[in-house]
Protein backbone atom coordinates (compact mmCIF):
# COMPACT_ATOMS: atom_id res chain seq x y z
CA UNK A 1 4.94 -14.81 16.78
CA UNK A 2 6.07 -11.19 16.35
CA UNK A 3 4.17 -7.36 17.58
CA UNK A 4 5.82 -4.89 15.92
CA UNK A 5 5.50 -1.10 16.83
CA UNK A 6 6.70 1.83 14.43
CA UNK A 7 5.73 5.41 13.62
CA UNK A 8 2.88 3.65 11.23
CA UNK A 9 0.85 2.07 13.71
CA UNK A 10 1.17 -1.72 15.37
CA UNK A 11 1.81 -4.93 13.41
CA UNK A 12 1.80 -8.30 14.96
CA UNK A 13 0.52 -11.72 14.77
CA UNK A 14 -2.76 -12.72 16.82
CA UNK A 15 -2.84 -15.41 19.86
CA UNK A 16 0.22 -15.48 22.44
CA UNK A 17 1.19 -13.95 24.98
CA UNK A 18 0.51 -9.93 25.87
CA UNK A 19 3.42 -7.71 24.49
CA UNK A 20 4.37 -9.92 22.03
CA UNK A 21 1.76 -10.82 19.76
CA UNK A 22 -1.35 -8.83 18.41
CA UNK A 23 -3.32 -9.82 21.51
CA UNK A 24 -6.66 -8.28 22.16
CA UNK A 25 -5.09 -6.03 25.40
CA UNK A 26 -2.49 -4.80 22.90
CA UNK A 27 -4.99 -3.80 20.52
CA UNK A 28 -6.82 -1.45 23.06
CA UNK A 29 -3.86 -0.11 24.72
CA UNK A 30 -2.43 1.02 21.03
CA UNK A 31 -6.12 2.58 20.05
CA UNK A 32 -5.72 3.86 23.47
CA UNK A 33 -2.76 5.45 22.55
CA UNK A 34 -3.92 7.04 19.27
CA UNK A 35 -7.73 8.92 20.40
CA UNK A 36 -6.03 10.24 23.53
CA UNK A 37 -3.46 11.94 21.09
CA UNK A 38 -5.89 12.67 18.54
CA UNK A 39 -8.07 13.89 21.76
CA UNK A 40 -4.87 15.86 22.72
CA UNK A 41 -4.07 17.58 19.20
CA UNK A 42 -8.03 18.85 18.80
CA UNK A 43 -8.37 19.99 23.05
CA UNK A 44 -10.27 22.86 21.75
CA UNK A 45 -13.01 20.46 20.43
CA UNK A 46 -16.29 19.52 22.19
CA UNK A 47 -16.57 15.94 19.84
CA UNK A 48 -13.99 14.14 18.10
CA UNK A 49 -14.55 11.89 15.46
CA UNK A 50 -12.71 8.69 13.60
CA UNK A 51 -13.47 6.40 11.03
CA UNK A 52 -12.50 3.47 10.92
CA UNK A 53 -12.52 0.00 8.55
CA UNK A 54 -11.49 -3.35 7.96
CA UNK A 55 -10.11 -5.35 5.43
CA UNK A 56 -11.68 -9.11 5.06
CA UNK A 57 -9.13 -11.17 7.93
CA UNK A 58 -10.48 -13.31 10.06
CA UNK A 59 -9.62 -11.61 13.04
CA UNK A 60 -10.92 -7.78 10.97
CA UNK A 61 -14.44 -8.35 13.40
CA UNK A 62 -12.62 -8.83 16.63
CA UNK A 63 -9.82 -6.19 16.44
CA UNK A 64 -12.38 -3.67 14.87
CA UNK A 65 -15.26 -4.13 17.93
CA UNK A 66 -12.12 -3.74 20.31
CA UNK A 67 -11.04 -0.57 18.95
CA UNK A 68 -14.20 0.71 18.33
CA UNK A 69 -15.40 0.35 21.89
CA UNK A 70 -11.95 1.57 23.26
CA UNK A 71 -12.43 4.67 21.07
CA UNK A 72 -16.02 5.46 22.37
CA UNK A 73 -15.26 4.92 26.15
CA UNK A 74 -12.84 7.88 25.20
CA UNK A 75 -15.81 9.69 24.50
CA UNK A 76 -15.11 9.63 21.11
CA UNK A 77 -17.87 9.21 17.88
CA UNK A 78 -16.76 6.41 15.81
CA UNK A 79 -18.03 5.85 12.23
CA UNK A 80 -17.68 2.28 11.21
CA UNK A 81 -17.52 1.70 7.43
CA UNK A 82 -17.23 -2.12 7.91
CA UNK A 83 -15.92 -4.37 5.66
CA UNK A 84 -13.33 -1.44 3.18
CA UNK A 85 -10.26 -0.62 1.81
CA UNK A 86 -7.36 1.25 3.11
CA UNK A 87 -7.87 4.44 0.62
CA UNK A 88 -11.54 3.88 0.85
CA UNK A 89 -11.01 4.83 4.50
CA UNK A 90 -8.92 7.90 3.62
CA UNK A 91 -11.15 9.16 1.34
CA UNK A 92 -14.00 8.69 4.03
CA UNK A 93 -11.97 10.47 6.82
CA UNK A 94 -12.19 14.42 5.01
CA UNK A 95 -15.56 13.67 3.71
CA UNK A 96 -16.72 13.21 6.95
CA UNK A 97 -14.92 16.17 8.42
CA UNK A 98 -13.56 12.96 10.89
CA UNK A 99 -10.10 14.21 13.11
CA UNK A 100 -8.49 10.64 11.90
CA UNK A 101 -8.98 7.13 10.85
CA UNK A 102 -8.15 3.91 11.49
CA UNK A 103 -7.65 0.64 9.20
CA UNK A 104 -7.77 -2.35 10.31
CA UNK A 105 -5.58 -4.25 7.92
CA UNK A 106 -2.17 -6.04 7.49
CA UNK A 107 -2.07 -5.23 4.16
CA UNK A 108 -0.23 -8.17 2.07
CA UNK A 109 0.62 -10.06 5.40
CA UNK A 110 -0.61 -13.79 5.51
CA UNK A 111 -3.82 -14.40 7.61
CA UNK A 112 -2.51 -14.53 10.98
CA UNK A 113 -1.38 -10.81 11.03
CA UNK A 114 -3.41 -7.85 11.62
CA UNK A 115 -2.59 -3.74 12.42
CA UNK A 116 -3.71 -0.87 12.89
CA UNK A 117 -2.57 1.73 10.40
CA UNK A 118 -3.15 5.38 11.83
CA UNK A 119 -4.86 8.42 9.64
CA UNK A 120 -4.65 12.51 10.48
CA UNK A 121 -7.48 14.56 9.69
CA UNK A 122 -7.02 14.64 5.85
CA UNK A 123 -7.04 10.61 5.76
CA UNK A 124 -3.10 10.63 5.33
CA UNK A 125 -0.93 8.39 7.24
CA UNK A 126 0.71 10.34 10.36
CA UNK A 127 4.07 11.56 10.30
CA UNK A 128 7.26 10.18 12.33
CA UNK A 129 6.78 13.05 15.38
CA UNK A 130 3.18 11.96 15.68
CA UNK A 131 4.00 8.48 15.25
CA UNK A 132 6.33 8.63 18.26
CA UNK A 133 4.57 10.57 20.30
CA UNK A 134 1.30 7.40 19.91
CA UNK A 135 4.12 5.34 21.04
CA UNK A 136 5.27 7.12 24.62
CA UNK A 137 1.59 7.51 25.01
CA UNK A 138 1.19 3.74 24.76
CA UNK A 139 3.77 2.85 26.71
CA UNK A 140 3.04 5.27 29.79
CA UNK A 141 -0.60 4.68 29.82
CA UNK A 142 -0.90 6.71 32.70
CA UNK A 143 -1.40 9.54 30.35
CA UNK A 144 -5.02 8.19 29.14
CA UNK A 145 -8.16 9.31 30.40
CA UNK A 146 -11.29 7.35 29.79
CA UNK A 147 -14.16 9.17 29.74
CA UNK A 148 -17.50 9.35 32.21
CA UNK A 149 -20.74 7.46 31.66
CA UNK A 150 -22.68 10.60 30.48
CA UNK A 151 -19.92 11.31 28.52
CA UNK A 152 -19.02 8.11 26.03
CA UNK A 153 -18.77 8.61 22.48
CA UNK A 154 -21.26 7.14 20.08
CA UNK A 155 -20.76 4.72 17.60
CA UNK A 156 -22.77 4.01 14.16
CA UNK A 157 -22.02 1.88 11.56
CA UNK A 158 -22.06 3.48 7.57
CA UNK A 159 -22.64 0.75 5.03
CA UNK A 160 -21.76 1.00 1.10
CA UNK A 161 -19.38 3.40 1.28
CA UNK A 162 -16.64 1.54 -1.40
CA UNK A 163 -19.88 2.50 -3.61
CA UNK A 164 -19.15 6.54 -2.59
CA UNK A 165 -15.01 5.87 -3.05
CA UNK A 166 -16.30 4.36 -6.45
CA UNK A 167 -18.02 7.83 -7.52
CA UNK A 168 -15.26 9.81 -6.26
CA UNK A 169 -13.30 7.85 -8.60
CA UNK A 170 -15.63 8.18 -11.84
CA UNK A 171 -15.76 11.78 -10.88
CA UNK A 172 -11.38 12.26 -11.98
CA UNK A 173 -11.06 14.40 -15.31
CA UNK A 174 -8.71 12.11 -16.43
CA UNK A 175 -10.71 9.15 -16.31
CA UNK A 176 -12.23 8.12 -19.41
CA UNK A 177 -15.21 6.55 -18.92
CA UNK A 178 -16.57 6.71 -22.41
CA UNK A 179 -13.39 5.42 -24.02
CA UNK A 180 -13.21 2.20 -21.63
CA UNK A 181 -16.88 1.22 -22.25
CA UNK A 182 -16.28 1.51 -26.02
CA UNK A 183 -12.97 -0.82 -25.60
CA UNK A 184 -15.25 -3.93 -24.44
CA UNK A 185 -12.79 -5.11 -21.97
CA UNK A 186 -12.81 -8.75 -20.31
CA UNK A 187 -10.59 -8.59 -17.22
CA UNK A 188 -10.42 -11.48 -14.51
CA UNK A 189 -10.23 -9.97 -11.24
CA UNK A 190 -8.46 -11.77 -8.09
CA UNK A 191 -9.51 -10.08 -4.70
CA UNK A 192 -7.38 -12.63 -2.82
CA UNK A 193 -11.11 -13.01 -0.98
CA UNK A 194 -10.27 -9.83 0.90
CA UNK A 195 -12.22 -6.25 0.09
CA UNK A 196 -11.01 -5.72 -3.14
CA UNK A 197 -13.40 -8.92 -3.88
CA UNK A 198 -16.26 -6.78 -3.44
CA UNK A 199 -14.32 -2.82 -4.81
CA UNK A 200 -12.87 -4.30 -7.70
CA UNK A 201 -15.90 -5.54 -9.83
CA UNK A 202 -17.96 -2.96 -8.53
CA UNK A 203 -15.79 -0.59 -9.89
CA UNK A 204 -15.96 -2.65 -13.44
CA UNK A 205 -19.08 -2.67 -13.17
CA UNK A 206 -19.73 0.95 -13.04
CA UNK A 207 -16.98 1.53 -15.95
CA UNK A 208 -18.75 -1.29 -18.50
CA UNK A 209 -16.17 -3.55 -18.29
CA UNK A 210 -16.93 -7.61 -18.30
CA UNK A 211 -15.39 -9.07 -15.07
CA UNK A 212 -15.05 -12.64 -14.39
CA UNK A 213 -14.44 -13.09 -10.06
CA UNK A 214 -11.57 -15.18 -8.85
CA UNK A 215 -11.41 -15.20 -5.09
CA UNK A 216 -13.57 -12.40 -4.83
CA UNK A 217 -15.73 -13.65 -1.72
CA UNK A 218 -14.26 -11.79 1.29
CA UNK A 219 -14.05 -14.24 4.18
CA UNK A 220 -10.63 -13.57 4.63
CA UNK A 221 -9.45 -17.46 3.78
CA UNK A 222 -6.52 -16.22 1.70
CA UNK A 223 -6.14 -18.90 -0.89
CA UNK A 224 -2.46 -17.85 -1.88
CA UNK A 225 0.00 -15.69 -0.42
CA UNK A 226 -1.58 -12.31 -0.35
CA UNK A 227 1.50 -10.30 -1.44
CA UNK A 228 0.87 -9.43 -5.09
CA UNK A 229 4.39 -11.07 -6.83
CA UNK A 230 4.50 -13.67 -9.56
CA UNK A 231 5.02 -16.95 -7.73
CA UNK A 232 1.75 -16.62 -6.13
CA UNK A 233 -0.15 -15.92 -9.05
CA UNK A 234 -0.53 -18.72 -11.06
CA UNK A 235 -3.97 -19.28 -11.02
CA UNK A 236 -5.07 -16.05 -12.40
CA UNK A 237 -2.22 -16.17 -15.15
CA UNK A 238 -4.09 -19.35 -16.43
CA UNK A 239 -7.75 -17.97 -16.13
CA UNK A 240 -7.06 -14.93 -18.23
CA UNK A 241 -5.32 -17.39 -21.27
CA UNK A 242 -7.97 -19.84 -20.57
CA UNK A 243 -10.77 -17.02 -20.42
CA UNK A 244 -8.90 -15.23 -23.21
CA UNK A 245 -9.20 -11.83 -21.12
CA UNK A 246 -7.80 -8.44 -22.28
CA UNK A 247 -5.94 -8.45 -18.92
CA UNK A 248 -6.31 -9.96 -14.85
CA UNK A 249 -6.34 -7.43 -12.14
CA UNK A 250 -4.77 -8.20 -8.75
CA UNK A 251 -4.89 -6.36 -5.61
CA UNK A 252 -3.59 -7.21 -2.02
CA UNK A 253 -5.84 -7.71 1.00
CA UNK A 254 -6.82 -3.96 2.00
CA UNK A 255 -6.60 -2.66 -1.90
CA UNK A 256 -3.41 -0.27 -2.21
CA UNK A 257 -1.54 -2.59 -4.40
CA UNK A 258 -2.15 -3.31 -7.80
CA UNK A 259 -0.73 -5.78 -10.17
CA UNK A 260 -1.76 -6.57 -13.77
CA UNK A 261 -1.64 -9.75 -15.81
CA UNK A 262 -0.99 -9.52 -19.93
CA UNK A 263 -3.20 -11.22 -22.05
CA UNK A 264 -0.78 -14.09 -22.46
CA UNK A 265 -0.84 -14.74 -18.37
CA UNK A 266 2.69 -13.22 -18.20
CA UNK A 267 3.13 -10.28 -15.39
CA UNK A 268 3.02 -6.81 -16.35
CA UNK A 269 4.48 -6.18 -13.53
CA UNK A 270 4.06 -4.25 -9.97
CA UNK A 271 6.81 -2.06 -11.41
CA UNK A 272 4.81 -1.16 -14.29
CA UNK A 273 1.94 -0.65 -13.10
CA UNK A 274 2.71 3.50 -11.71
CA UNK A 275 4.69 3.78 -15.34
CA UNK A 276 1.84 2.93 -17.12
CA UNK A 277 -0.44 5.16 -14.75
CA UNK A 278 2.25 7.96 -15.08
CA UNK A 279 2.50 7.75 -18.65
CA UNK A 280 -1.46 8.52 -19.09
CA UNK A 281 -1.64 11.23 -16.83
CA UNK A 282 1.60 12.80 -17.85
CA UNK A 283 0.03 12.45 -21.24
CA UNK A 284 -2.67 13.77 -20.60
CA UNK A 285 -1.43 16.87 -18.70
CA UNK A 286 1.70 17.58 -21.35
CA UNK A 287 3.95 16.74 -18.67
CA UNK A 288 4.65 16.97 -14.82
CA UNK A 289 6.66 16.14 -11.69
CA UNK A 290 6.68 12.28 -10.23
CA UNK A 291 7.97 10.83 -7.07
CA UNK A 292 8.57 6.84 -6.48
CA UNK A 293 10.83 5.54 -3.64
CA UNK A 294 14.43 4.06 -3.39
CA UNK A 295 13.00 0.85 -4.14
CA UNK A 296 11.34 1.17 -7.77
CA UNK A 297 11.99 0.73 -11.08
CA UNK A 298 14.57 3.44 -13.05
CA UNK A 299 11.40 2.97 -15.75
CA UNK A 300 9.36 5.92 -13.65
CA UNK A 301 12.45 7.79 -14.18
CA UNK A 302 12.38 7.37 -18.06
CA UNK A 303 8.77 8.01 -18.66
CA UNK A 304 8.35 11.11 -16.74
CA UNK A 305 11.92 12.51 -18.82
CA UNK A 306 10.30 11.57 -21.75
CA UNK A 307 7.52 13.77 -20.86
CA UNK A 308 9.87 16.58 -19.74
CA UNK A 309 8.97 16.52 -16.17
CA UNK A 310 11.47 15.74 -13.50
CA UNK A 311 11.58 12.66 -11.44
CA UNK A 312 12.24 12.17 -7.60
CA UNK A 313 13.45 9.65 -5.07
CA UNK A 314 12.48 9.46 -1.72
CA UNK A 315 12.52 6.89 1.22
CA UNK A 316 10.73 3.64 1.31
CA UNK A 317 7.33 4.30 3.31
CA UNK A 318 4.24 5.95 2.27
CA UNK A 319 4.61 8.96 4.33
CA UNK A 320 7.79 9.99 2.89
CA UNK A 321 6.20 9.54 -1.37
CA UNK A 322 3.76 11.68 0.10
CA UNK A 323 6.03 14.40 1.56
CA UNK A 324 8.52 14.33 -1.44
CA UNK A 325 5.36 14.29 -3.85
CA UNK A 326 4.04 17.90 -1.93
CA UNK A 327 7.52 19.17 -1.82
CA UNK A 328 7.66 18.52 -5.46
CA UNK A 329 4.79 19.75 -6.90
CA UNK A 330 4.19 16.30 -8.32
CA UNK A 331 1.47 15.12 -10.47
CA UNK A 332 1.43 11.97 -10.00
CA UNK A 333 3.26 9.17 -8.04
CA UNK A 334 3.61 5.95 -5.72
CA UNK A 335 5.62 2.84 -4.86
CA UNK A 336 6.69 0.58 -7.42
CA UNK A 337 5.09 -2.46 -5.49
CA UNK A 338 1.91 -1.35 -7.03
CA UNK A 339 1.18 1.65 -5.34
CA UNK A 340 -0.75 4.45 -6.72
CA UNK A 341 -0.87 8.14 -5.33
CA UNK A 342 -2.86 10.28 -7.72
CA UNK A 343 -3.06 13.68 -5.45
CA UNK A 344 -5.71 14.82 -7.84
CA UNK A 345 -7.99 12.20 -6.01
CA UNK A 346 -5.94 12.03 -2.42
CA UNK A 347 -2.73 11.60 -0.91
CA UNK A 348 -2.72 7.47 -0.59
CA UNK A 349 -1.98 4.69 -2.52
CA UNK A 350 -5.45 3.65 -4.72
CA UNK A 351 -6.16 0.16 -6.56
CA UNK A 352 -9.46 1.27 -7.43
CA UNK A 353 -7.64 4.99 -9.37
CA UNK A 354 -5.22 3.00 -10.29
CA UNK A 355 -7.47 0.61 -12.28
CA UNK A 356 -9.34 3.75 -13.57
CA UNK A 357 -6.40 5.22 -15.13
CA UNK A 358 -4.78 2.15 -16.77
CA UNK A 359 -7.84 0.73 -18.76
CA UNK A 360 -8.14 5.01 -19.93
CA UNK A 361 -4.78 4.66 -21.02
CA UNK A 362 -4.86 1.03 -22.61
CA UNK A 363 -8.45 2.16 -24.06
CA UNK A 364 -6.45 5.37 -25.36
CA UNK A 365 -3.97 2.84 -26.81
CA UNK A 366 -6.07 0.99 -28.53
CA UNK A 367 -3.44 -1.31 -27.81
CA UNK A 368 -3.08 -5.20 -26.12
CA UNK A 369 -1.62 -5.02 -22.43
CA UNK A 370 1.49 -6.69 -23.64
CA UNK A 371 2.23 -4.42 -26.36
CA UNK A 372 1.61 -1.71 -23.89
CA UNK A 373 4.12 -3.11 -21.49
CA UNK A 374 6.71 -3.71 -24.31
CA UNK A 375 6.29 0.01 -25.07
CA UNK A 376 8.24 0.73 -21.80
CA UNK A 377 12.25 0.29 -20.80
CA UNK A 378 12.79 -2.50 -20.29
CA UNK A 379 14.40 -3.75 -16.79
CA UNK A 380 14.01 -6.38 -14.69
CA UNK A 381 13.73 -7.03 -10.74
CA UNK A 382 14.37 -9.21 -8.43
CA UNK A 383 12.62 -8.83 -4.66
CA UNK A 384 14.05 -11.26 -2.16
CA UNK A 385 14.33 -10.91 2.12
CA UNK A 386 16.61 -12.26 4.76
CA UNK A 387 14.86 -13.85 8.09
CA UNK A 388 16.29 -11.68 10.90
CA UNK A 389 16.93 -13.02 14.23
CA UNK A 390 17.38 -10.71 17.10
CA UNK A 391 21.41 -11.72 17.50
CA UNK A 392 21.50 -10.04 14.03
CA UNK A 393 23.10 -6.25 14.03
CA UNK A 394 21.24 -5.43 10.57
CA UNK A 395 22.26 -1.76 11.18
CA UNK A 396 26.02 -3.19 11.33
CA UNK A 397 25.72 -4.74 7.92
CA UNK A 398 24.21 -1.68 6.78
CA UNK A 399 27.09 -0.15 7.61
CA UNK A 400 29.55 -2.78 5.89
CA UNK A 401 28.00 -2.88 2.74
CA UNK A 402 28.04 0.72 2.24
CA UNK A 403 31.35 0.97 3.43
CA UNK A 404 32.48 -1.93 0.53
CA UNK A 405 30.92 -0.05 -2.34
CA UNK A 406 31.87 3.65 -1.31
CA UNK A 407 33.49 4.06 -4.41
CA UNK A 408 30.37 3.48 -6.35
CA UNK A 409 27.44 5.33 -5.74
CA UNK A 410 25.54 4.71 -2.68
CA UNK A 411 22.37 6.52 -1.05
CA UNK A 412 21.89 6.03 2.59
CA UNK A 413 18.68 8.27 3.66
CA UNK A 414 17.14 4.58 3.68
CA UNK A 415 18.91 1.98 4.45
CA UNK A 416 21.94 1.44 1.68
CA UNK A 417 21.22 1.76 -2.24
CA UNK A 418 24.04 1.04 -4.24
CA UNK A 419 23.92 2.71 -7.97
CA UNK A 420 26.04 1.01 -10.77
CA UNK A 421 26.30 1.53 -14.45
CA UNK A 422 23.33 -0.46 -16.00
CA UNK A 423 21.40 -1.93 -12.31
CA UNK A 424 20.84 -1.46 -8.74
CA UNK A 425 20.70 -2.64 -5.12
CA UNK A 426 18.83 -1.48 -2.68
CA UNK A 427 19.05 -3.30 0.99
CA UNK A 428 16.79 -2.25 4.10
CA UNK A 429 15.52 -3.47 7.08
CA UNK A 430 11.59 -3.56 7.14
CA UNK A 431 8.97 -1.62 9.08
CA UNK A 432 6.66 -4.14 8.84
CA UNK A 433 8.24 -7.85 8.95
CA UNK A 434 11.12 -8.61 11.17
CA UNK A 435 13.84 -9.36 7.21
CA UNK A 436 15.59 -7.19 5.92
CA UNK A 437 14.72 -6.58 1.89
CA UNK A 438 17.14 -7.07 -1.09
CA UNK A 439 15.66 -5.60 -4.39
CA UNK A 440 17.88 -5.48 -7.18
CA UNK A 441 17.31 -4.19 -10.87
CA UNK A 442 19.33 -4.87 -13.65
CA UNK A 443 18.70 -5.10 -17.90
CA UNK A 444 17.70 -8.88 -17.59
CA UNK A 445 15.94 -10.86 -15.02
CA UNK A 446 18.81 -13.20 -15.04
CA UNK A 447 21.14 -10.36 -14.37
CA UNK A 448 18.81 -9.06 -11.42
CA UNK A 449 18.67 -12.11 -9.96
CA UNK A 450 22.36 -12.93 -10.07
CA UNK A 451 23.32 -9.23 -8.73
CA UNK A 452 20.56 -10.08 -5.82
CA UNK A 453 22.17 -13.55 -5.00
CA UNK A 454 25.86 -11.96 -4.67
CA UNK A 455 24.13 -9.41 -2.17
CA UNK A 456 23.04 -12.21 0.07
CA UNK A 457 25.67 -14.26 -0.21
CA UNK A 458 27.84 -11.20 1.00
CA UNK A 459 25.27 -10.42 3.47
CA UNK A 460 24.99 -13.91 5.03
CA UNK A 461 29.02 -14.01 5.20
CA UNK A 462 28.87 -11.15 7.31
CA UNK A 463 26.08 -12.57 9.44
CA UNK A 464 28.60 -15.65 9.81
């Protein structure tokens, strides 16, 4: 059972012991943690206010009353959008002129894990300095005041507000609305029975496209790992041949990653999905400026040069797309494990924009999702993850590897990425899981897989 803290919030498994796990005392000492800081950053105002939301898990009801309560005997207002996504939640923050948010999600982690994943004002995750700062706070909680009787925050709960995310969404330029109700789309839809059950069709819905539910009801009994990849989509591969579906849409449990099934049940990929996006908009716009981190595909790379825009690299993490996108001017960007940022909506990762701007695009097409994929470069990853025990110096392997290749060419502002000819490496310790990650790219999947075993194997001999 694992509790892990970072700059992004707290992590952790639920049940066990205090400390170690996600246990109900560590949940309030961490929310604790984060209104006496938000508390601290607005002195100057008489209220404060933060939204928060949950994704379907089973524990989403327990961890969200605890927070909720621990916020209000701050003497802070809390606005409770239930049952949501993560950017559903970030669009809610600045609409309701809230001083933060909170979602209640572990985002593709199985069942047993929950978090809480921290918002500023503007419904963007915090930065590293404010992310350390929650942490001292937490861990000296000497430092937070509770509030008096007559002065406890309020609480009230704000139903259907995926349905006001929705409109925002309808309401982008660049989404065609006309052009995907002419195109008569049949998409399958797997909401892993989390949120994006209940976001995802609506969404359809509202856009004229046919939807057939798979795992849509959100009782938060994942029934397959919830992480987006291939191997644990099988099911809706088959429903969209058997159905004979223009596409499947998949999304992870709190609704910032988005994968796409072909008509023939083959992947489009998580990859693809922010080239396709990028594509459209760039397009659309006659060019532009994207950003996707060390981790994803050189095909972002190749579509936004073929548009005659310039493409950027940052860190793995959310927070530093974001930064890299605003320092760049950028259009349009994300994480190539299915993460859309469209800043012309908001600053966070979107299934339901994403979705929005593909079937524009493949209704602009006039083209079959697989053609549409073939369209693109063509390369080929491999993700795969080392179990870390705490004997293991990952920062010392780090080290070794980059040390090995110096002579090729290797990034370090995250971890070690090794560049070569016609592939790549790229090797980091997670935020959120105690592995360490080993994505590789190369011009076949054969050849990404191969370049991804040598890493391990060279890996695990220095771990011997």
């Amino acid at each position: 059972m694992t509790l892990i803290k970072s700059i992004s919030g707290i992590r952790g498994t639920i049940g066990g012991n205090t400390g170690d796990n996600l246990t109900p005392i560590d949940a309030v000492k961490f929310a604790a943690a984060y209104g006496t800081f938000i508390k601290k950053k607005n002195s100057e105002k008489e209220k404060i206010t933060i939204v928060i939301g949950r994704d379907a898990r089973i524990s989403g009801k327990m961890i969200s009353n605890l927070v909720a309560n621990t916020l209000v005997g701050l003497g802070i207002d809390v606005i409770d959008l239930g049952l949501s996504t993560t950017p559903t939640v970030e669009v809610a923050v600045p609409l309701e002129k809230a001083d933060g948010g909170i979602i209640l999600t572990a985002s593709h982690n199985p069942k047993q894990w929950n978090a809480l994943k921290l918002l500023n004002e503007k419904g963007e995750f915090l930065n590293g300095e404010d992310g350390v700062e929650i942490l001292k706070i937490a861990e000296n909680d000497a430092t937070i005041q509770f509030a008096e009787v007559d002065d406890l925050g309020s609480y009230r709960k704000k139903k259907n507000y995926i349905k006001k995310h929705i409109k925002e969404v309808l309401k982008l330029d660049l989404v065609d609305k006309k052009a995907i109700k002419k195109a008569k789309f049949k998409v399958v839809v797997d909401g892993v029975n989390s949120t994006g059950g209940i976001a995802i069709p609506a969404l359809l819905k509202e856009l004229g496209v046919k939807c057939i539910e798979l795992y849509c009801e959100p009782n938060g009994h994942f029934p397959h790992n919830p992480e987006p990849l291939k191997e644990h989509l099988t099911d809706i591969s088959e429903l969209v041949v058997k159905e004979k579906a223009d596409l499947g849409i998949v999304v992870d449990p709190d609704v910032d990653r988005l994968a796409l099934i072909s008509e023939d049940g083959s992947m489009f990929g998580e990859e693809y999905t922010l080239v396709a996006c990028a594509d459209y908009v760039l397009g659309q716009l006659g060019g532009g400026n994207t950003v996707s981190n060390l981790s994803s595909s050189r095909a972002l790379r190749d579509v936004t040069e073929k548009h005659g825009g310039i493409y950027t690299a940052s860190a793995v993490g959310e927070v530093n797309v974001v930064q890299m996108m605003k320092d760049t001017n950028t259009v349009i960007g994300g994480e190539g494990n299915g993460g859309i940022i469209y800043p012309e909506s908001h600053y966070g990762r979107d299934s339901l924009v994403g979705v929005a701007l593909f079937l524009s695009h493949l209704a602009h097409k006039k083209t079959s999702c697989k053609a549409l994929r073939d369209s693109y470069p063509s390369y080929f990853m491999s993700k795969n993850k080392i179990q870390l025990t705490p004997q293991i110096d990952v920062d010392k392997i780090l080290e070794t590897m980059a040390n090995n290749y110096k002579n090729e060419d290797v990034n370090t502002i995250d971890g070690v990425k090794i560049d070569f000819a016609n592939e790549w490496v790229h090797l980091r310790k997670s935020n959120t899981e105690p592995i360490i990650r080993i994505y590789a790219e190369s011009t076949s999947q054969d050849n990404a897989d191969a370049l991804a075993k040598r890493f391990i194997t060279e890996i695990q001999q220095i771990i011997q």
